[in-house]
N, C-alpha and C. Protein backbone atom coordinates (compact mmCIF):
# COMPACT_ATOMS: atom_id res chain seq x y z
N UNK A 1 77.51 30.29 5.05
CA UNK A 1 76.08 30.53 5.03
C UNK A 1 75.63 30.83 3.61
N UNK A 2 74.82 30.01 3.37
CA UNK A 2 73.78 30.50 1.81
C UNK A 2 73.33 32.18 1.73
N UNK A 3 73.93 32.48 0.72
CA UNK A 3 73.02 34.28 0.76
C UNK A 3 73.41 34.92 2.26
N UNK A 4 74.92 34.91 2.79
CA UNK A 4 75.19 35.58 3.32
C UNK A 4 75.38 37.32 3.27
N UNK A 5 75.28 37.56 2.03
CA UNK A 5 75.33 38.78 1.88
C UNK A 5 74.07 39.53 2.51
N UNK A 6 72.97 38.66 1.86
CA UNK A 6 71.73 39.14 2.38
C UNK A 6 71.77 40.15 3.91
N UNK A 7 72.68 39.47 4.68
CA UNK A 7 73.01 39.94 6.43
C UNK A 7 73.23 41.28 6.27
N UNK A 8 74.22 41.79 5.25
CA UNK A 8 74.87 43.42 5.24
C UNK A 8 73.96 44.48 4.41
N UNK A 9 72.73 43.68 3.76
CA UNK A 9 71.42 44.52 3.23
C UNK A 9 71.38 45.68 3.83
N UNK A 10 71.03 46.31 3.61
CA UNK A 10 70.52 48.01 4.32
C UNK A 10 71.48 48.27 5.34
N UNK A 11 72.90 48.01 5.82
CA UNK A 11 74.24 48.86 6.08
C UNK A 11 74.88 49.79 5.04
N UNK A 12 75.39 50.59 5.70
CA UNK A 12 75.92 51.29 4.93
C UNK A 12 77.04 52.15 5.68
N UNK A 13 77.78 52.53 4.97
CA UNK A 13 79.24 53.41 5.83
C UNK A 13 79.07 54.86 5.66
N UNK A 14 79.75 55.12 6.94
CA UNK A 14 79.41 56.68 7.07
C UNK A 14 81.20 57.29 7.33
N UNK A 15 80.86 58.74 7.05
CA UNK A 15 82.37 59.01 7.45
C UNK A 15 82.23 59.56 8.71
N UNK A 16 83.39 60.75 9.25
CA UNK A 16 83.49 61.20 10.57
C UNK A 16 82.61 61.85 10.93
N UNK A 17 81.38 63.05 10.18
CA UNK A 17 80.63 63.39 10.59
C UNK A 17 79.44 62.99 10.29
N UNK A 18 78.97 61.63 10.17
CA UNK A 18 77.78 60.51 10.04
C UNK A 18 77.53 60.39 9.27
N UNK A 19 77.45 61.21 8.33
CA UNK A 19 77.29 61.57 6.98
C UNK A 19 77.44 60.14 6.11
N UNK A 20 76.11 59.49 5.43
CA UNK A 20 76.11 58.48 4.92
C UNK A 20 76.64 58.46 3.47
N UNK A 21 77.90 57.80 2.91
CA UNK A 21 78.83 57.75 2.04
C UNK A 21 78.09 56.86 0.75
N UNK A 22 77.99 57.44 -0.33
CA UNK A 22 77.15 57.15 -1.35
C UNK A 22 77.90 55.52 -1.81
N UNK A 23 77.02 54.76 -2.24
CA UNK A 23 77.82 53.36 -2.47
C UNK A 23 77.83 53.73 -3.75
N UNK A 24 78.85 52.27 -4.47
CA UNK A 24 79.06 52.42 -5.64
C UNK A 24 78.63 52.17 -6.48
N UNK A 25 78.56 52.88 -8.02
CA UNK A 25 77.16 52.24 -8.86
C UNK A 25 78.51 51.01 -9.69
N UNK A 26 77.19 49.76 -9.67
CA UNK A 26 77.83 48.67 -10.35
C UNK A 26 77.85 49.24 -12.01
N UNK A 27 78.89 48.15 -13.16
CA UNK A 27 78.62 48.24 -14.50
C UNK A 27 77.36 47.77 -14.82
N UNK A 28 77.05 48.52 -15.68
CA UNK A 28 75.22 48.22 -16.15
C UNK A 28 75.00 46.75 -16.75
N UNK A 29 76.62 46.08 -17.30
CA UNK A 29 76.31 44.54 -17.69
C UNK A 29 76.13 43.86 -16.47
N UNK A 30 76.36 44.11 -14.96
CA UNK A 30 76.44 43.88 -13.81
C UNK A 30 75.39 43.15 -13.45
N UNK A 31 74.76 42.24 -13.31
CA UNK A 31 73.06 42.09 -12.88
C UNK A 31 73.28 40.86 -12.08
N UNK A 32 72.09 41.60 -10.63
CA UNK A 32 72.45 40.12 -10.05
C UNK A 32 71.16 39.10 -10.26
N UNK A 33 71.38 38.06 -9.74
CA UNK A 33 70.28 36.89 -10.14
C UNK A 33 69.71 36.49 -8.49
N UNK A 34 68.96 35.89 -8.21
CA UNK A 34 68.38 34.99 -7.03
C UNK A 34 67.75 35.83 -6.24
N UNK A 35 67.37 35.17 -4.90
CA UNK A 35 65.86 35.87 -4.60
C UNK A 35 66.12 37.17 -3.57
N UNK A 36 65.81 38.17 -4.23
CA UNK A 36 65.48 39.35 -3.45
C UNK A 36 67.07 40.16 -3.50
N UNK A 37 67.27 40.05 -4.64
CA UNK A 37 69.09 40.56 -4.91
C UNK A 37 68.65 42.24 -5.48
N UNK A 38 69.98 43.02 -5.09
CA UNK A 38 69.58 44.21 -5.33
C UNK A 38 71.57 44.65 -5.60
N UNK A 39 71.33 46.09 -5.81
CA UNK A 39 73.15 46.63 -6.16
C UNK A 39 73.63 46.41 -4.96
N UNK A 40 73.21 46.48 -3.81
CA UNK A 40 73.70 46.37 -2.58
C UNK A 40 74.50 44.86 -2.44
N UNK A 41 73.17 44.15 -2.53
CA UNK A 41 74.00 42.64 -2.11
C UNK A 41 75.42 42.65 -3.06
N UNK A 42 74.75 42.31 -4.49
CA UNK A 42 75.44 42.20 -5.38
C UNK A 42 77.00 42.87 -5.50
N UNK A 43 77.38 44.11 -5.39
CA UNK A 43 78.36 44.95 -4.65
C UNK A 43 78.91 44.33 -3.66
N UNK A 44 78.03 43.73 -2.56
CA UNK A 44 78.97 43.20 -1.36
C UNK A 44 79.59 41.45 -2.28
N UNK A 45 78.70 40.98 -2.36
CA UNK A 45 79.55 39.36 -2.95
C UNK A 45 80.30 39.78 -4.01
N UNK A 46 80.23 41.02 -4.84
CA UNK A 46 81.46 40.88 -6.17
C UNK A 46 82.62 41.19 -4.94
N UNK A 47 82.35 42.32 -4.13
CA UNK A 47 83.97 42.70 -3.38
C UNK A 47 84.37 41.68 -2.64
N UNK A 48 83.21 40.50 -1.96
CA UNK A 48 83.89 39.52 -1.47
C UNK A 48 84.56 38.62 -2.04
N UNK A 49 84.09 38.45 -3.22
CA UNK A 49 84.82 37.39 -4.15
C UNK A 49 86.03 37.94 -4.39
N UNK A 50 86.43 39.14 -4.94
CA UNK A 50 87.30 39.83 -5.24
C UNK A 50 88.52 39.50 -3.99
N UNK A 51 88.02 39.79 -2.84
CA UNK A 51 88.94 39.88 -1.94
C UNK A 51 89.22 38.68 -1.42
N UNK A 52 88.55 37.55 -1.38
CA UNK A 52 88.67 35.80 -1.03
C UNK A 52 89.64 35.22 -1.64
N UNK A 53 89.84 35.78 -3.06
CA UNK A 53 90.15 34.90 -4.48
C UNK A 53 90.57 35.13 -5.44
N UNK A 54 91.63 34.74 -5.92
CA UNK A 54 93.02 35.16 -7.27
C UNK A 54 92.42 35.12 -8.11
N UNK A 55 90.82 34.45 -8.06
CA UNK A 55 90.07 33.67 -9.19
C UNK A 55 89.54 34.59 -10.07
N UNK A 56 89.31 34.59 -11.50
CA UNK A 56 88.30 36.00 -12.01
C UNK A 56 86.68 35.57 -11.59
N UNK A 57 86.35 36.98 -11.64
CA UNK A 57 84.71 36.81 -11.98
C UNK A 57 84.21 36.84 -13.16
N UNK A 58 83.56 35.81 -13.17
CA UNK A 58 82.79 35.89 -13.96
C UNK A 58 80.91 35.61 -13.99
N UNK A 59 80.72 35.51 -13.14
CA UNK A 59 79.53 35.19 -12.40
C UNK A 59 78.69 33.86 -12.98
N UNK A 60 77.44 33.95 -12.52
CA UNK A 60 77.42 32.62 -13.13
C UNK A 60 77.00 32.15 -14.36
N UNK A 61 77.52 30.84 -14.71
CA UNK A 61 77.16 30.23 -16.14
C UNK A 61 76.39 29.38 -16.71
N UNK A 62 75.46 28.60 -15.69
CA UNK A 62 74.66 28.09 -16.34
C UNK A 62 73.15 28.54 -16.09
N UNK A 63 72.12 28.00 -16.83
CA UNK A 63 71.08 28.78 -17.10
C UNK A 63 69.94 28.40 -15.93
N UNK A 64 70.16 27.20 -15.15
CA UNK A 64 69.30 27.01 -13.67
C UNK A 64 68.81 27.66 -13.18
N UNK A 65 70.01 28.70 -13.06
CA UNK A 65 69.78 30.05 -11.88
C UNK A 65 68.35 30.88 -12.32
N UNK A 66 68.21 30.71 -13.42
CA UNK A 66 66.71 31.24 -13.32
C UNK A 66 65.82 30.48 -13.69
N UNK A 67 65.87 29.19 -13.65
CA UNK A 67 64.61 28.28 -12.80
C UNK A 67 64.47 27.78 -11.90
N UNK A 68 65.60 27.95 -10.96
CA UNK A 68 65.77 28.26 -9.21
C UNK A 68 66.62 29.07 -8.67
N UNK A 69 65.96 29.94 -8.69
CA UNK A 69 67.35 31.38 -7.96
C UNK A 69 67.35 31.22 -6.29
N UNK A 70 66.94 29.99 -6.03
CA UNK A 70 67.92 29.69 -4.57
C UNK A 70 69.22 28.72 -4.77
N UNK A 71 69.00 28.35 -6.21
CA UNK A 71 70.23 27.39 -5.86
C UNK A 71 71.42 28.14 -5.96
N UNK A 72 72.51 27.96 -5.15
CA UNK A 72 74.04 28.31 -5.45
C UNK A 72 74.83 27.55 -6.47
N UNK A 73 75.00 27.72 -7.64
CA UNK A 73 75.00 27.16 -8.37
C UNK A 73 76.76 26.67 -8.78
N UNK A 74 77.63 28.21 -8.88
CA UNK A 74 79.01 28.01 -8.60
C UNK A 74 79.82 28.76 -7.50
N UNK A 75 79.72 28.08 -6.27
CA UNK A 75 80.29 28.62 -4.65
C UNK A 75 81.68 29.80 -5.20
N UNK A 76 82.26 29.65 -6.20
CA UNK A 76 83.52 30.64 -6.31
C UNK A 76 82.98 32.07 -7.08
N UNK A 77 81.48 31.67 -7.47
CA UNK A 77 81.15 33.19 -8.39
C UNK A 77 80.27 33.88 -7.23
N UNK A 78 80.18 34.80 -7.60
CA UNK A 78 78.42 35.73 -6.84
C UNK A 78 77.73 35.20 -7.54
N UNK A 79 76.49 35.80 -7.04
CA UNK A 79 75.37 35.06 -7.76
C UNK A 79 74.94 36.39 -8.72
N UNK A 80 75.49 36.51 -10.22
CA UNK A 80 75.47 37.72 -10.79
C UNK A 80 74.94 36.50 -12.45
N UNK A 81 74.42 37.20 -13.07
CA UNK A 81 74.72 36.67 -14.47
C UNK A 81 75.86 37.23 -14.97
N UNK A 82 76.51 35.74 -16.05
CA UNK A 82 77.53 35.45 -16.77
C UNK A 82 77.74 37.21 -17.40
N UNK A 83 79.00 37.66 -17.57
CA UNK A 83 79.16 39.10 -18.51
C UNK A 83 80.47 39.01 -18.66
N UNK A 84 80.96 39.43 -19.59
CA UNK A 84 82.31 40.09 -20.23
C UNK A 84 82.78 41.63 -20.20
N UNK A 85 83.84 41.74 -19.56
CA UNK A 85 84.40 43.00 -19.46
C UNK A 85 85.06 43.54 -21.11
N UNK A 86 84.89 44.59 -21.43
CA UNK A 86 85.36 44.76 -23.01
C UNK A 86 86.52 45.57 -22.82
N UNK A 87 86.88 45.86 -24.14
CA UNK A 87 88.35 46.67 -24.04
C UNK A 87 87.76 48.45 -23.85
N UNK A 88 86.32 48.66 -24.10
CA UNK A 88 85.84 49.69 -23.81
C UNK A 88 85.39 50.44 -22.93
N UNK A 89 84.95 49.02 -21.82
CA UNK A 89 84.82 49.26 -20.17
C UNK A 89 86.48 49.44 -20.06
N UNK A 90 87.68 48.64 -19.70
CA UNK A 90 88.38 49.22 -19.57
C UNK A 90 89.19 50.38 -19.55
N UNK A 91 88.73 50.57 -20.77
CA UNK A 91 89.62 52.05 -21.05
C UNK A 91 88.56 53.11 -20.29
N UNK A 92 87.44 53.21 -20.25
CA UNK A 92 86.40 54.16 -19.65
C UNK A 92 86.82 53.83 -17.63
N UNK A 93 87.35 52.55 -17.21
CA UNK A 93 87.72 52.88 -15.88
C UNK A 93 88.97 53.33 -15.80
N UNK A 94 89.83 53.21 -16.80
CA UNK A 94 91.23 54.24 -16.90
C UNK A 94 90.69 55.54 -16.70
N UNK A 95 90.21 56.04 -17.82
CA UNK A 95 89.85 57.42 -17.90
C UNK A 95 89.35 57.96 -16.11
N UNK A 96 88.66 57.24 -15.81
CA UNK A 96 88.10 57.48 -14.77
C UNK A 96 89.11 57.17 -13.27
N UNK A 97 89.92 56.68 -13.19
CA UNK A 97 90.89 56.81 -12.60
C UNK A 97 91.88 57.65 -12.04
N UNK A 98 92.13 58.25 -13.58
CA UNK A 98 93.16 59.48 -13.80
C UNK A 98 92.56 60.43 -13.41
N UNK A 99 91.30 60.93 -13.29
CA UNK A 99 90.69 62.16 -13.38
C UNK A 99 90.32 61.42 -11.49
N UNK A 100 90.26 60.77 -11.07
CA UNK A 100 90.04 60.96 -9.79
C UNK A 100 91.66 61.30 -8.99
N UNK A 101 92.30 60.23 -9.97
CA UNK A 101 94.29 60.82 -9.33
C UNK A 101 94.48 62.20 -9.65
N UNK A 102 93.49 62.77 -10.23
CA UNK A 102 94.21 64.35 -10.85
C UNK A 102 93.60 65.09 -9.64
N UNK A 103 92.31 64.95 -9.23
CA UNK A 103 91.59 65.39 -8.33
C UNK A 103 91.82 65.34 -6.83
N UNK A 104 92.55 64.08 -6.50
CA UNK A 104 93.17 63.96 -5.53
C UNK A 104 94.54 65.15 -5.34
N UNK A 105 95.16 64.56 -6.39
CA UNK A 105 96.73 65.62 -6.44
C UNK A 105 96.23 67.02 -6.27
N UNK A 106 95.33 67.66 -6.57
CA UNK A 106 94.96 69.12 -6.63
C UNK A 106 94.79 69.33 -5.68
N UNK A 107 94.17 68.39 -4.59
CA UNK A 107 93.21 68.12 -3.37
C UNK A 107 94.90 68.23 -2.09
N UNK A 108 95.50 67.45 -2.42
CA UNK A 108 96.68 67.00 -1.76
C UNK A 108 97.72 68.72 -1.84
N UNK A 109 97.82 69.06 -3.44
CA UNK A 109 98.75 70.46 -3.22
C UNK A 109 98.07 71.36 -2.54
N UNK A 110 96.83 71.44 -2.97
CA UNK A 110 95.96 72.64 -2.15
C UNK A 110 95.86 72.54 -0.32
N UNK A 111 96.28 70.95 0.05
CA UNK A 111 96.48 70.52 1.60
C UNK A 111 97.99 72.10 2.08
N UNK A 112 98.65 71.33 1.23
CA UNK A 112 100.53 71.57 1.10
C UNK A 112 100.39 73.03 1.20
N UNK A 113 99.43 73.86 0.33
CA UNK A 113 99.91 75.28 0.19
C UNK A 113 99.09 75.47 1.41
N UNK A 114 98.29 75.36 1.40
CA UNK A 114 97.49 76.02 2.62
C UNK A 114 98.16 76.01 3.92
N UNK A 115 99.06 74.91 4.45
CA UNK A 115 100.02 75.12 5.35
C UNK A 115 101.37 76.05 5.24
C-alpha cells in the first residue's frame, strides 16, 4: 500500500498500567517529505525500513519529491529527505547508550538488593 504508514498515525503504545509511553524524538537532520508526514509516520517507515532490510537509509535522493510529494519515488527508502549520519551523531548515540546501560545496571542491582 502507498503511504501505509499513514494507517498507524495517532497509535501509540502504552505499558501495563495504560500509561501512554513517550515516542521517540527523531535526529533533527531527520525530515520527512510528502503529504501530511509528521515524526510519527516518519519514525514508523524509518523502523520499517530498518527492520525489512540489510539495506542503509538513506532516504530519498532525488529532488521530485518536492514537486510531487505523492510520488514514491525510491520503494527501499522512507519517504524522508536525503541526510548523512556524521562521526558526531555517532559518538553522541554512544554517549547516550552507556548512560542508559549505566541506568539500567543501577536499576537491575537495586532489583538484586532489594530481594
Amino acid at each position: 500500500q502507498l503511504f501505509w504508514e499513514k494507517r498507524l498515525q495517532g497509535l501509540s503504545a502504552s505499558d501495563v498500567s495504560e500509561q501512554i509511553i513517550k515516542s521517540m524524538e527523531l535526529p533533527k537532520g531527520l525530515q520527512g517529505v510528502g503529504p501530511g508526514n509528521n515524526d510519527d509516520t516518519l519514525l514508523s517507515a524509518v523502523a520499517s525500513a530498518l527492520h525489512t532490510s540489510s539495506a542503509p537509509i538513506t532516504g530519498q535522493l532525488s529532488a521530485a519529491v518536492e514537486k510531487n510529494p505523492a510520488v514514491w519515488l525510491n520503494t527501499s527508502q522512507p519517504l524522508c529527505k536525503a541526510f548523512i549520519v556524521t562521526d558526531d551523531d555517532i559518538r553522541k548515540q554512544e554517549e547516550r547508550v552507556q548512560q542508559v546501560r549505566k541506568k539500567l545496571e543501577e536499576a537491575l542491582m537495586a532489583d538484586i538488593l532489594s530481594r
